[in-house]
PDB file of N, CA and C in Angstrom:
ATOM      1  N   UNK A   1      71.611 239.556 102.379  1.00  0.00           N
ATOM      2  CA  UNK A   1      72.483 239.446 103.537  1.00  0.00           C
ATOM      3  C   UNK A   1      72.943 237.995 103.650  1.00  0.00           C
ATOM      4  N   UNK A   2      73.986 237.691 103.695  1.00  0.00           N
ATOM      5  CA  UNK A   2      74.773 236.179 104.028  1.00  0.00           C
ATOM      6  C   UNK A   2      74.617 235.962 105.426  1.00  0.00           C
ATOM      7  N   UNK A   3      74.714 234.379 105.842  1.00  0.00           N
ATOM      8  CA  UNK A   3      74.594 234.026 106.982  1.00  0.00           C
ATOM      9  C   UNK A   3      75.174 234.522 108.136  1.00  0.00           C
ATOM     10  N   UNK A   4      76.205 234.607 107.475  1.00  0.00           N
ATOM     11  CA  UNK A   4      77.320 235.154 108.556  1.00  0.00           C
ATOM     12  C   UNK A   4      76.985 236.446 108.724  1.00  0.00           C
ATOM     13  N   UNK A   5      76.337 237.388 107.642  1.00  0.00           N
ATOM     14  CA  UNK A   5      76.143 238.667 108.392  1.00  0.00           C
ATOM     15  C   UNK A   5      74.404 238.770 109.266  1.00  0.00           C
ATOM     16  N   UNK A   6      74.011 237.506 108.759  1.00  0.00           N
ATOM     17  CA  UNK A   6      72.420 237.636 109.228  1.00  0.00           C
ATOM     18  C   UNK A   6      72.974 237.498 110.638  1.00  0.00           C
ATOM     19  N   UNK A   7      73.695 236.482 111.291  1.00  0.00           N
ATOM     20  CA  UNK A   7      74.169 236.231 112.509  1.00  0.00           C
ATOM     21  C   UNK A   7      74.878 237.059 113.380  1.00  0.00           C
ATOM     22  N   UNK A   8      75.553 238.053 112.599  1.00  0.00           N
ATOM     23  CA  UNK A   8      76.106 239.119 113.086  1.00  0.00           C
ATOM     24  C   UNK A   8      74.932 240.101 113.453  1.00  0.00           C
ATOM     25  N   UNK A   9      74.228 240.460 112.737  1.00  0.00           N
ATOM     26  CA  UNK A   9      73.087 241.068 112.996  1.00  0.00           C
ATOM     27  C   UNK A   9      72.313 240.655 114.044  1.00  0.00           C
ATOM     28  N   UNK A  10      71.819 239.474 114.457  1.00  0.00           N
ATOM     29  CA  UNK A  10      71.396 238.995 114.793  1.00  0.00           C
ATOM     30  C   UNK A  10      71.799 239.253 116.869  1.00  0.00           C
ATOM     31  N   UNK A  11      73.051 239.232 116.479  1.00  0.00           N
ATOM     32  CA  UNK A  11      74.146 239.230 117.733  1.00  0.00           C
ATOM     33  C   UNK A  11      73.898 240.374 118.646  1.00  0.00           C
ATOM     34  N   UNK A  12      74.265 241.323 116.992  1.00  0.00           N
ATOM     35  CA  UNK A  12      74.120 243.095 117.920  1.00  0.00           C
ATOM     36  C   UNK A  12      73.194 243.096 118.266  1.00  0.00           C
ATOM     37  N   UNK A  13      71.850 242.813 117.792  1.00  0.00           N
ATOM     38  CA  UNK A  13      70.516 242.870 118.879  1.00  0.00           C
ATOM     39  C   UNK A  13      69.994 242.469 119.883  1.00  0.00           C
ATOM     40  N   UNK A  14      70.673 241.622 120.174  1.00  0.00           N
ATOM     41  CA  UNK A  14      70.631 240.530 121.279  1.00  0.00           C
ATOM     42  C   UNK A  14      71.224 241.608 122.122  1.00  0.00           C
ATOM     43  N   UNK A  15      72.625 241.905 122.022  1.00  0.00           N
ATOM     44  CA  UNK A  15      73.530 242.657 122.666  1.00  0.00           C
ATOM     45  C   UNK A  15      72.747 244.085 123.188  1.00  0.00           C
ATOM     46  N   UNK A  16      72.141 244.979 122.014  1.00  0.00           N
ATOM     47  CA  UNK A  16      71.290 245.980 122.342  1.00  0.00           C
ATOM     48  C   UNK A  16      70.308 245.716 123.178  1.00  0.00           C
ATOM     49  N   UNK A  17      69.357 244.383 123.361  1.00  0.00           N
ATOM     50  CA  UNK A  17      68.037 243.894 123.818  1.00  0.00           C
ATOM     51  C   UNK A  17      68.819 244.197 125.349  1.00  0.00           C
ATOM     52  N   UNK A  18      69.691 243.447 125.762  1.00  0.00           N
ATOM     53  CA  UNK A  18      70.251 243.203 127.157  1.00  0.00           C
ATOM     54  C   UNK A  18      70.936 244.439 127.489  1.00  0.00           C
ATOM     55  N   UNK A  19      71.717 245.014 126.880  1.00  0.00           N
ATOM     56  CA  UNK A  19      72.266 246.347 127.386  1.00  0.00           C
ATOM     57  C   UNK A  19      70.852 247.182 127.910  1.00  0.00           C
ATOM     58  N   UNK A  20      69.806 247.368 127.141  1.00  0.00           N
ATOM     59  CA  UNK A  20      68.623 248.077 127.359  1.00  0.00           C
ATOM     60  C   UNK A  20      68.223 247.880 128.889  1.00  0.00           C
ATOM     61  N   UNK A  21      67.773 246.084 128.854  1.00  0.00           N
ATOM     62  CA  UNK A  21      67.531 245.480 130.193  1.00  0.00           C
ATOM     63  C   UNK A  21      67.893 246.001 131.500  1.00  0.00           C
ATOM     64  N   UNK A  22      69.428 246.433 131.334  1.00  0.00           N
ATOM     65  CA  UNK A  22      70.122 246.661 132.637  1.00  0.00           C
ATOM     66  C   UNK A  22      71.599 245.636 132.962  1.00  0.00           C
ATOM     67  N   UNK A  23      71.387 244.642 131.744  1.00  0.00           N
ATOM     68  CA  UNK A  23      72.782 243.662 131.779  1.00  0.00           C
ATOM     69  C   UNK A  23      74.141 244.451 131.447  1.00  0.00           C
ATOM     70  N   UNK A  24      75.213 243.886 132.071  1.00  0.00           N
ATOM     71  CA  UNK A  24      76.769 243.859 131.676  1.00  0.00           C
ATOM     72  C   UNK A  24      76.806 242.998 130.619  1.00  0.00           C
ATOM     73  N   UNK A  25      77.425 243.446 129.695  1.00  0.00           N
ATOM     74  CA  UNK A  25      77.727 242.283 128.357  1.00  0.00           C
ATOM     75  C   UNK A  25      79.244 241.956 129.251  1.00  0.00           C
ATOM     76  N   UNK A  26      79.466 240.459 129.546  1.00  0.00           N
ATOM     77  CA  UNK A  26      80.914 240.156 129.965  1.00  0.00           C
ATOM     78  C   UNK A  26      81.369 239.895 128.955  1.00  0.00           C
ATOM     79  N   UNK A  27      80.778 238.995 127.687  1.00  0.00           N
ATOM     80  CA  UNK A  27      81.648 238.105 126.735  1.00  0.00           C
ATOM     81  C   UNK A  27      80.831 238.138 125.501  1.00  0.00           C
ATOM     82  N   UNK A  28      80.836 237.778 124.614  1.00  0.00           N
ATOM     83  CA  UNK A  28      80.484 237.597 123.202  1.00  0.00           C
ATOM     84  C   UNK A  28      81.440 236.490 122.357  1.00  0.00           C
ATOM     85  N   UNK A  29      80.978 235.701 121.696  1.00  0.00           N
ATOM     86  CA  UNK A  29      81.360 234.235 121.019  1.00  0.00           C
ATOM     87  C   UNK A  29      82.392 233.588 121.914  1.00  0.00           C
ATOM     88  N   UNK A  30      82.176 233.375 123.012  1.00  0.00           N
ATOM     89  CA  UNK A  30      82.920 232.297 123.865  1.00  0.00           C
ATOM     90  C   UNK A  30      83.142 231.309 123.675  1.00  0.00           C
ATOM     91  N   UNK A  31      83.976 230.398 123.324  1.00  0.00           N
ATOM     92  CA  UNK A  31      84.271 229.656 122.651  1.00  0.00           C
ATOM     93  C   UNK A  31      85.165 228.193 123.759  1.00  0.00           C
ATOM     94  N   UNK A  32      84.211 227.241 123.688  1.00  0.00           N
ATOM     95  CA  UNK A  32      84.939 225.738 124.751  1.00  0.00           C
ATOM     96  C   UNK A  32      85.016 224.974 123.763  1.00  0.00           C
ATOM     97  N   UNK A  33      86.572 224.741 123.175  1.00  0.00           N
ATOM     98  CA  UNK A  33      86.404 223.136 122.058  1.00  0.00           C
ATOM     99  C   UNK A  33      85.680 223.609 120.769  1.00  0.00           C
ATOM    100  N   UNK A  34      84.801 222.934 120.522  1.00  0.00           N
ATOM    101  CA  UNK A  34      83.795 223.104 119.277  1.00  0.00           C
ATOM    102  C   UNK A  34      82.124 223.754 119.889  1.00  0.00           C
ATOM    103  N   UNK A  35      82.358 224.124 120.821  1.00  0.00           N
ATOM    104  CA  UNK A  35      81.264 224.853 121.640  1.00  0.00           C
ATOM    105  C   UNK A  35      80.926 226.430 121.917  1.00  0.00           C
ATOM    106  N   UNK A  36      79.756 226.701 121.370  1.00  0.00           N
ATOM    107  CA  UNK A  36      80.381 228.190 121.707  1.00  0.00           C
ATOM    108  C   UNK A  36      78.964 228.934 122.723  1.00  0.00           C
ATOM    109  N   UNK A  37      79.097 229.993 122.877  1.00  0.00           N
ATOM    110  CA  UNK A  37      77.990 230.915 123.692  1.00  0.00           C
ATOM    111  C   UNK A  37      78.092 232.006 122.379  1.00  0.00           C
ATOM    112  N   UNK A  38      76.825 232.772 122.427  1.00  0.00           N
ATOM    113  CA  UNK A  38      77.043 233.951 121.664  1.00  0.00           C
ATOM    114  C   UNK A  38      76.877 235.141 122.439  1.00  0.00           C
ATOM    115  N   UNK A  39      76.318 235.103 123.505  1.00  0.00           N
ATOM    116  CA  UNK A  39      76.484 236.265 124.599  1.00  0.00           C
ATOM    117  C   UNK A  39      76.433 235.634 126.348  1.00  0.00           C
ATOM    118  N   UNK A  40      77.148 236.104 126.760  1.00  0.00           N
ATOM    119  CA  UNK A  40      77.499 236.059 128.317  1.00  0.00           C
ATOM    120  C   UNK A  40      76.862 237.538 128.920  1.00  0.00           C
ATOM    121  N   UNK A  41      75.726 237.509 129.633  1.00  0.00           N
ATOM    122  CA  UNK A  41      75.658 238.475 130.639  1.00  0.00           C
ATOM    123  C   UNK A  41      75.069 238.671 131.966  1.00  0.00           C
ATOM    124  N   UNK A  42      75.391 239.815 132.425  1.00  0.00           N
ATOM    125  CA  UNK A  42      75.083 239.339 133.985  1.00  0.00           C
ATOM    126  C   UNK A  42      74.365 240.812 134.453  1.00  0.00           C
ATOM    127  N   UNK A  43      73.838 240.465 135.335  1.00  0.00           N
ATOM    128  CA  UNK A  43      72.486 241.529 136.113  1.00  0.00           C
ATOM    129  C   UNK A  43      72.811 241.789 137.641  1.00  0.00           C
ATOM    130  N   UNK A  44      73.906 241.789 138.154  1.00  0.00           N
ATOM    131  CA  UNK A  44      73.953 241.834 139.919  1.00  0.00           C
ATOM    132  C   UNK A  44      73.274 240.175 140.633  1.00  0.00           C
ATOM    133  N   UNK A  45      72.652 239.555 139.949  1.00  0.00           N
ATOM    134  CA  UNK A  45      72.065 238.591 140.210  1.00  0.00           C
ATOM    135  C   UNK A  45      72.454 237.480 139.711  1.00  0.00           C
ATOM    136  N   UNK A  46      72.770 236.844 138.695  1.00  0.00           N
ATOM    137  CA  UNK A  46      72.950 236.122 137.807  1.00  0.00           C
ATOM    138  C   UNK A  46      73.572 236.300 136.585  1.00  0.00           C
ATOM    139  N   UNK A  47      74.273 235.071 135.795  1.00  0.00           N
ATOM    140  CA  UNK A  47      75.211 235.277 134.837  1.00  0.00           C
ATOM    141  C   UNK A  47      73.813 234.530 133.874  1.00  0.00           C
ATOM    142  N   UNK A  48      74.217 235.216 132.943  1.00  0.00           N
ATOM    143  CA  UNK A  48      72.830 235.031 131.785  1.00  0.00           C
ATOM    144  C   UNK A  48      73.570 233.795 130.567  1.00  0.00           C
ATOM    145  N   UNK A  49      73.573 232.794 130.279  1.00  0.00           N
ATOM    146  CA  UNK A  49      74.049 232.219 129.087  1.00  0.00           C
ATOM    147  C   UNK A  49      72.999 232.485 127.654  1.00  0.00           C
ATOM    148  N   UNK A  50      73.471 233.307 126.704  1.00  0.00           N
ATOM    149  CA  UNK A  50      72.316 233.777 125.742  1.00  0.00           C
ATOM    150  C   UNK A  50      73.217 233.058 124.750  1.00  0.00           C
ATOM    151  N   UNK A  51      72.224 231.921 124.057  1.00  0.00           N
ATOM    152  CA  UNK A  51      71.876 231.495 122.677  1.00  0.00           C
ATOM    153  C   UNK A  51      71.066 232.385 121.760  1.00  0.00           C
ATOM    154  N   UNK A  52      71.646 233.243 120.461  1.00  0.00           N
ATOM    155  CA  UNK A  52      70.948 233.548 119.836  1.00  0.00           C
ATOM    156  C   UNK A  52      70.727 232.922 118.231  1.00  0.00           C
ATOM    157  N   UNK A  53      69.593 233.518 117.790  1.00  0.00           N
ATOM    158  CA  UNK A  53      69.101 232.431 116.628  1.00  0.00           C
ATOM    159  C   UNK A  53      68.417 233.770 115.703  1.00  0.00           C
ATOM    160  N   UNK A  54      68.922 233.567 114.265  1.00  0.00           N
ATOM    161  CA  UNK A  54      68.563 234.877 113.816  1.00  0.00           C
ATOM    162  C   UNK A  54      68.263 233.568 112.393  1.00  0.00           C
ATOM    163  N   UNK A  55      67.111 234.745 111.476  1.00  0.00           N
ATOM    164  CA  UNK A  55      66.809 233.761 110.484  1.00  0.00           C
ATOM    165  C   UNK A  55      66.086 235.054 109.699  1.00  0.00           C
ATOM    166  N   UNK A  56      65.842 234.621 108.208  1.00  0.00           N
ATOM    167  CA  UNK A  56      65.380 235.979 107.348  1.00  0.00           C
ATOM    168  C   UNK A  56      63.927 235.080 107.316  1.00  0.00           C
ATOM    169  N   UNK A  57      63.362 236.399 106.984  1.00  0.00           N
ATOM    170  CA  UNK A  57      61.613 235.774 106.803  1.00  0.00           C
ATOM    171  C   UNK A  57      61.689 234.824 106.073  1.00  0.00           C
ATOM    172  N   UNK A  58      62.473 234.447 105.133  1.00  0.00           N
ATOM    173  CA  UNK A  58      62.032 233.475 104.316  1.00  0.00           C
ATOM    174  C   UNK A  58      62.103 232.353 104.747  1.00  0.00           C
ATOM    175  N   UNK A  59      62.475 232.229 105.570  1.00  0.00           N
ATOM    176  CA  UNK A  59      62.408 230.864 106.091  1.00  0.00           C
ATOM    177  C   UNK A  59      61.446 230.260 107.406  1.00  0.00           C
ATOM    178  N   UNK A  60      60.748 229.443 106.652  1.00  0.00           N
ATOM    179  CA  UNK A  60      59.454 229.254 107.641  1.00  0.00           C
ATOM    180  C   UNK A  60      59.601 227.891 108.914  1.00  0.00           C
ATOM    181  N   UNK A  61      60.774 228.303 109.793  1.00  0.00           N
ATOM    182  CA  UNK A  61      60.873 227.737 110.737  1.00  0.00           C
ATOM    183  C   UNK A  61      61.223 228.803 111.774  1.00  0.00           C
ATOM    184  N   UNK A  62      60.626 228.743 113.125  1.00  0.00           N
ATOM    185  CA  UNK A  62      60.631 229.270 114.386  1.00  0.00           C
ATOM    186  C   UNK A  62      62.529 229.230 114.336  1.00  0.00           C
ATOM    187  N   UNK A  63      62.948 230.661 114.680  1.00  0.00           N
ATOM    188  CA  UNK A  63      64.479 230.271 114.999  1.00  0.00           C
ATOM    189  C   UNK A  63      64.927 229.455 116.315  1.00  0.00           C
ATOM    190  N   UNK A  64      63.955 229.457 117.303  1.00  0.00           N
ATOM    191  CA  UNK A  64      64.052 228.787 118.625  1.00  0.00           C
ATOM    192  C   UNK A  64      64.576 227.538 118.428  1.00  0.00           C
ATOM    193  N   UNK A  65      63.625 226.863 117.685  1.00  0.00           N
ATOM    194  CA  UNK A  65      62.914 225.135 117.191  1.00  0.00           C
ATOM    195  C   UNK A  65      64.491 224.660 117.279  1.00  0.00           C
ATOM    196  N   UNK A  66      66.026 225.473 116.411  1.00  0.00           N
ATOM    197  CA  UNK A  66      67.217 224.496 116.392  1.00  0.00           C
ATOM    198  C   UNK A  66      67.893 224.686 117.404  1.00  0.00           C
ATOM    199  N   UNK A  67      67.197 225.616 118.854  1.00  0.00           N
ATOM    200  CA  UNK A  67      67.881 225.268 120.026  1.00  0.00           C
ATOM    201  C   UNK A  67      67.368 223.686 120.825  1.00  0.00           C
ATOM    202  N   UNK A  68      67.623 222.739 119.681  1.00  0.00           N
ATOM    203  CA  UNK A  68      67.472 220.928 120.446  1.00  0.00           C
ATOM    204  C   UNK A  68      67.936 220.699 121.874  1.00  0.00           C
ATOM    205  N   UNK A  69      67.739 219.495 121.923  1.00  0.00           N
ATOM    206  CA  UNK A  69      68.514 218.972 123.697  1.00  0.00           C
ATOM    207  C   UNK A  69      69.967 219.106 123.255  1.00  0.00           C
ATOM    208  N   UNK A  70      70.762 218.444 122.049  1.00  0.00           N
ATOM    209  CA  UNK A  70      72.072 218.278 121.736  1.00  0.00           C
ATOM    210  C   UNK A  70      72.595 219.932 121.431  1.00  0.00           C
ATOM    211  N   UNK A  71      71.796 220.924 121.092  1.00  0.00           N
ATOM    212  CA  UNK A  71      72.270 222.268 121.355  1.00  0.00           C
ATOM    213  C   UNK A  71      72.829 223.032 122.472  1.00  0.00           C
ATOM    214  N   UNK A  72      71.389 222.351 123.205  1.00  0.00           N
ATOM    215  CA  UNK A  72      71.533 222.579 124.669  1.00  0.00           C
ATOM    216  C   UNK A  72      72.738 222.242 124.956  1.00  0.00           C
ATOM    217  N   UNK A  73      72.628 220.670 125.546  1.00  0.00           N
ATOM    218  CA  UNK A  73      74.008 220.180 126.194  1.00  0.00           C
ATOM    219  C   UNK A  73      75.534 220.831 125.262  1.00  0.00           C
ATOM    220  N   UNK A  74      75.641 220.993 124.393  1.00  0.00           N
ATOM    221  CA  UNK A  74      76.793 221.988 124.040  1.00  0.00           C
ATOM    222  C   UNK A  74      76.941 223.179 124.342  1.00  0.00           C
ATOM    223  N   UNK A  75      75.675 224.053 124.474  1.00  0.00           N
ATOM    224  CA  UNK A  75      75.901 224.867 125.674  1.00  0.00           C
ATOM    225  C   UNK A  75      76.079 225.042 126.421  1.00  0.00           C
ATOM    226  N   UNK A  76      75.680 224.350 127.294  1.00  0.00           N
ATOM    227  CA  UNK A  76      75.379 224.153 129.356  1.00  0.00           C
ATOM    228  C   UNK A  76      77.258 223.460 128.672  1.00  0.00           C
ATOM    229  N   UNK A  77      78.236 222.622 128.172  1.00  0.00           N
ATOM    230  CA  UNK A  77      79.323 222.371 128.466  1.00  0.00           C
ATOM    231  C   UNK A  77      80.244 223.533 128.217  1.00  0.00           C
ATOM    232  N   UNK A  78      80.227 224.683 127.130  1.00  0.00           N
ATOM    233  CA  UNK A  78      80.800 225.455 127.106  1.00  0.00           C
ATOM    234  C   UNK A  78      80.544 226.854 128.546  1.00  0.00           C
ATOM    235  N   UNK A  79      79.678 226.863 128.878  1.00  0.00           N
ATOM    236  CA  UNK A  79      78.901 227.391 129.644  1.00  0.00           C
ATOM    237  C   UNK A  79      79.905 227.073 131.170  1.00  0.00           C
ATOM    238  N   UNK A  80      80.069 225.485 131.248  1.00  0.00           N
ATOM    239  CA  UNK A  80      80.649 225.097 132.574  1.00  0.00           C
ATOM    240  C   UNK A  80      81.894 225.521 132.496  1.00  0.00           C
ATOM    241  N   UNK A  81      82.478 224.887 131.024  1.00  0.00           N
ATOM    242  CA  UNK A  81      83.854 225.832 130.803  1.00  0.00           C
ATOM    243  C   UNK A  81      83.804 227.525 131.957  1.00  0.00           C
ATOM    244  N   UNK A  82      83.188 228.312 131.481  1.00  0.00           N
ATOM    245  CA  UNK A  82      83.605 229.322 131.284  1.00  0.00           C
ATOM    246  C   UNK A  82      83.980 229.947 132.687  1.00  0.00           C
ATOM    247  N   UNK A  83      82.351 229.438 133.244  1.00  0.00           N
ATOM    248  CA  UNK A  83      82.836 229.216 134.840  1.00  0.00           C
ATOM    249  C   UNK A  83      83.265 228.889 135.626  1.00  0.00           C
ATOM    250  N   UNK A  84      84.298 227.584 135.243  1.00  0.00           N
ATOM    251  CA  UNK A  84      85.581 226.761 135.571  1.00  0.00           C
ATOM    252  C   UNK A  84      86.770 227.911 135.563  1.00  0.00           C
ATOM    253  N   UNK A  85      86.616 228.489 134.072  1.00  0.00           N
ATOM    254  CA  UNK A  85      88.474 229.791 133.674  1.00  0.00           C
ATOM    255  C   UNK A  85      87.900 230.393 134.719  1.00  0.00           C
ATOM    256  N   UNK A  86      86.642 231.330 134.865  1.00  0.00           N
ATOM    257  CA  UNK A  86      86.855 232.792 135.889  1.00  0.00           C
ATOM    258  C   UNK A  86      86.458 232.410 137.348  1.00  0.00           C
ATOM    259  N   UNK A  87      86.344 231.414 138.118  1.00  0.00           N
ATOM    260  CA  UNK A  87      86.092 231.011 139.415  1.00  0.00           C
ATOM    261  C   UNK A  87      84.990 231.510 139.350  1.00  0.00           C
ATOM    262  N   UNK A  88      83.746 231.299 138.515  1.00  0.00           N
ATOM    263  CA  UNK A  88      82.852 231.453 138.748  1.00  0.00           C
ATOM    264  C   UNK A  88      81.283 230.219 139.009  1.00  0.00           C
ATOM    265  N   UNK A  89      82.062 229.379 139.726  1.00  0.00           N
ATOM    266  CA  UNK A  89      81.196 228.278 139.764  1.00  0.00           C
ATOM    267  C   UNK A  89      80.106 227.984 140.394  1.00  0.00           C
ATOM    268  N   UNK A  90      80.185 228.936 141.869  1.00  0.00           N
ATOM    269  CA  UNK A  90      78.591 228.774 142.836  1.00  0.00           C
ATOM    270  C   UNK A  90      78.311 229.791 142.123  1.00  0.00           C
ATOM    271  N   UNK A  91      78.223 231.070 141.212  1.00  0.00           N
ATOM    272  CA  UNK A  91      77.510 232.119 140.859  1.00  0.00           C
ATOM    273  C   UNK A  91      76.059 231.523 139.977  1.00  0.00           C
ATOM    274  N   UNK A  92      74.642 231.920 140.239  1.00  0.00           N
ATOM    275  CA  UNK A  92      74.080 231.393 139.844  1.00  0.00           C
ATOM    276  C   UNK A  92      73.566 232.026 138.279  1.00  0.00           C
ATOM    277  N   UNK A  93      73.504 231.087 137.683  1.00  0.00           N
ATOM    278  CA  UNK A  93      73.324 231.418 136.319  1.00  0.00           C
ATOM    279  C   UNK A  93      71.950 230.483 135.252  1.00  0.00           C
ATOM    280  N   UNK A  94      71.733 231.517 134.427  1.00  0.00           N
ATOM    281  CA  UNK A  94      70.793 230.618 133.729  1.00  0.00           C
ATOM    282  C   UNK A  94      71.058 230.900 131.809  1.00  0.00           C
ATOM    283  N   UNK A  95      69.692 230.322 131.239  1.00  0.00           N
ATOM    284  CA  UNK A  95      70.413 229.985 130.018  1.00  0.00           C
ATOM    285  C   UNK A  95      69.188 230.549 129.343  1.00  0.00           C
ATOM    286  N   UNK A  96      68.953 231.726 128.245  1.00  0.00           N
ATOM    287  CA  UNK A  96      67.854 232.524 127.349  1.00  0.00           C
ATOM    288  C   UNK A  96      68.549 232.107 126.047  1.00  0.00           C
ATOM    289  N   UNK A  97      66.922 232.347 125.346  1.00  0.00           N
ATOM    290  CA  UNK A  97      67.275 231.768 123.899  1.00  0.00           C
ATOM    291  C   UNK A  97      66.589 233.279 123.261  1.00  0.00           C
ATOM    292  N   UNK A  98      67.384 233.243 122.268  1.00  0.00           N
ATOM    293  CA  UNK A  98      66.869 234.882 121.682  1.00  0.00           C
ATOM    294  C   UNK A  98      66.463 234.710 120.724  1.00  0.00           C
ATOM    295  N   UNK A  99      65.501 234.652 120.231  1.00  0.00           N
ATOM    296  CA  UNK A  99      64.987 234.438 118.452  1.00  0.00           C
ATOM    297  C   UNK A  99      64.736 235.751 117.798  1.00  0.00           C
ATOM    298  N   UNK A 100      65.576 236.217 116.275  1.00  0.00           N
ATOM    299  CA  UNK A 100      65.321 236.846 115.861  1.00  0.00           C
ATOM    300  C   UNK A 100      64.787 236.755 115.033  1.00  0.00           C
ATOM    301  N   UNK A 101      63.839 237.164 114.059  1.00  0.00           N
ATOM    302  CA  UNK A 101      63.189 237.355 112.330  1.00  0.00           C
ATOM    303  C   UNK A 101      63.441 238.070 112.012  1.00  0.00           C
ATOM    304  N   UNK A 102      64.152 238.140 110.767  1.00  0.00           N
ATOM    305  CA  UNK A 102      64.546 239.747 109.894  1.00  0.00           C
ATOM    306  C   UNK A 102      63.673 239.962 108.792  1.00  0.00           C
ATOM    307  N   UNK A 103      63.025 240.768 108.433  1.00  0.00           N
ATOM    308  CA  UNK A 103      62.390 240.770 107.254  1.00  0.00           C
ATOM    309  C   UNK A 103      63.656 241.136 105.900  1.00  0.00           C
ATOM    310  N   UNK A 104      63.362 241.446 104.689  1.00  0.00           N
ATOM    311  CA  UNK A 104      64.202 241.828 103.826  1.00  0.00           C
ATOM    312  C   UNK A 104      64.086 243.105 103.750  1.00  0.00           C
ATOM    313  N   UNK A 105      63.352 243.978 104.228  1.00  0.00           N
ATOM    314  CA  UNK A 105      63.323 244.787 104.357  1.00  0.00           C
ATOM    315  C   UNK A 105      64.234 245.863 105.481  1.00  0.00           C
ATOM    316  N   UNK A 106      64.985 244.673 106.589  1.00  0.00           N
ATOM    317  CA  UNK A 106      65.837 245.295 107.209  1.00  0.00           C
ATOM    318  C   UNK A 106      64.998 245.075 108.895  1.00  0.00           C
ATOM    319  N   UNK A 107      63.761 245.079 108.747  1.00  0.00           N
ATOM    320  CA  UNK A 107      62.799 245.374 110.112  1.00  0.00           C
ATOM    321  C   UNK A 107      63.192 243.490 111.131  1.00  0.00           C
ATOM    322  N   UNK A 108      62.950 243.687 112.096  1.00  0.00           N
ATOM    323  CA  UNK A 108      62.677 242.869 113.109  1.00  0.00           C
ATOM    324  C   UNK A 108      62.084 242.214 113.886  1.00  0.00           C
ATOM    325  N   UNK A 109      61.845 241.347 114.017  1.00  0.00           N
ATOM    326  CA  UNK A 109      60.886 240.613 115.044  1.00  0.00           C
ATOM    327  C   UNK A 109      61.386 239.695 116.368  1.00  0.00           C
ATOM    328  N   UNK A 110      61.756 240.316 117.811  1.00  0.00           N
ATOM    329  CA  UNK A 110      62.611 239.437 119.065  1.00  0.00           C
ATOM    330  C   UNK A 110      61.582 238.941 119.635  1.00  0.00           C
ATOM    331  N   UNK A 111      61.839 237.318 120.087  1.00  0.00           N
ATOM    332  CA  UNK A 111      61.671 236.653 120.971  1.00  0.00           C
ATOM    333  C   UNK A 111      61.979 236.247 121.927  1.00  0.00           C
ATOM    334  N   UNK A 112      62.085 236.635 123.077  1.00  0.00           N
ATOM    335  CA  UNK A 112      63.459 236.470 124.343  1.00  0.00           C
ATOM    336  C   UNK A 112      62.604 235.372 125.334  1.00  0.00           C
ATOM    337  N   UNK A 113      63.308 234.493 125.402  1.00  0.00           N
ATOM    338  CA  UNK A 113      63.045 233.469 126.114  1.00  0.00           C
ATOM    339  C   UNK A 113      64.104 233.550 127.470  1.00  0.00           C
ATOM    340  N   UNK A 114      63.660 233.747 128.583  1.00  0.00           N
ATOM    341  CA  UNK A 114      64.525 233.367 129.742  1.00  0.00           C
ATOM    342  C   UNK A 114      64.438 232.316 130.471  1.00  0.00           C
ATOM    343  N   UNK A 115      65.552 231.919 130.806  1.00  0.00           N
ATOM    344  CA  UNK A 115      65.279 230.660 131.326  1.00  0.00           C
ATOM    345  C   UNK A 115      64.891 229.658 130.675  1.00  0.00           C
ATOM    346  N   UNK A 116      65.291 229.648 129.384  1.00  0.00           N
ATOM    347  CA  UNK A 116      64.482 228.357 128.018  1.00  0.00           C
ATOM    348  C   UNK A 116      64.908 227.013 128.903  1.00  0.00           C
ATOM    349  N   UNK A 117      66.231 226.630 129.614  1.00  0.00           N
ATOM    350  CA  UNK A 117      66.486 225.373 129.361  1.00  0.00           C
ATOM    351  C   UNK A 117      67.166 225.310 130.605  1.00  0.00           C
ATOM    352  N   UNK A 118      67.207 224.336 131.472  1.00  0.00           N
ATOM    353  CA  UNK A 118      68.225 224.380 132.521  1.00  0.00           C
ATOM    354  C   UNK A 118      69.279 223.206 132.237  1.00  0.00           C
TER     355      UNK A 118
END
């Protein structure tokens, strides 16, 4: 599987994890400048900013670990974007990090972090 489809993969599950939850998917690859979100969703309560991180077993680093501070802050700015376009600025919102592991075998391993980072 290539990166780009590990990430794609990676996406739809995220997407499935939260649809399950009870979330509205609003958005998917939102895009501010050179900044992006990979899922936007919201619960009656809060707008969810989801970073996801997908990686094949072979690689022996936590997918979390490359959500850094400088990840962060490119998030939280695309993030302000977004709620600047839809007048959504007092709506309160927070920011989950989704870690996936794929084996080669196709199988899965999620880590859902809420609230990773303010």
């Amino acid at each position: 599987m290539s990166h780009l489809e590990l990430g794609k993969k990676g996406e739809q599950i995220a997407r499935e994890l939260y649809t399950e939850q009870g979330y509205v998917i609003l958005d998917t690859n939102y895009r501010f400048e050179k900044n992006e979100i990979d899922l936007i969703a919201f619960n009656l309560q809060e707008i969810v900013f989801v970073e996801v991180k997908t990686r094949s077993s072979e690689v022996w680093i936590f997918p979390e670990v490359s959500v850094d501070k400088e990840k962060q802050k490119r998030i939280k700015i695309a993030a302000q974007s977004y709620l600047y376009e839809r007048k959504l600025e007092n709506c309160p919102c927070r920011f989950d990090v989704v870690s996936i592991v794929v084996s080669t075998e196709g199988s899965y391993q999620v880590k859902q972090f809420i609230d990773a980072f303010r």
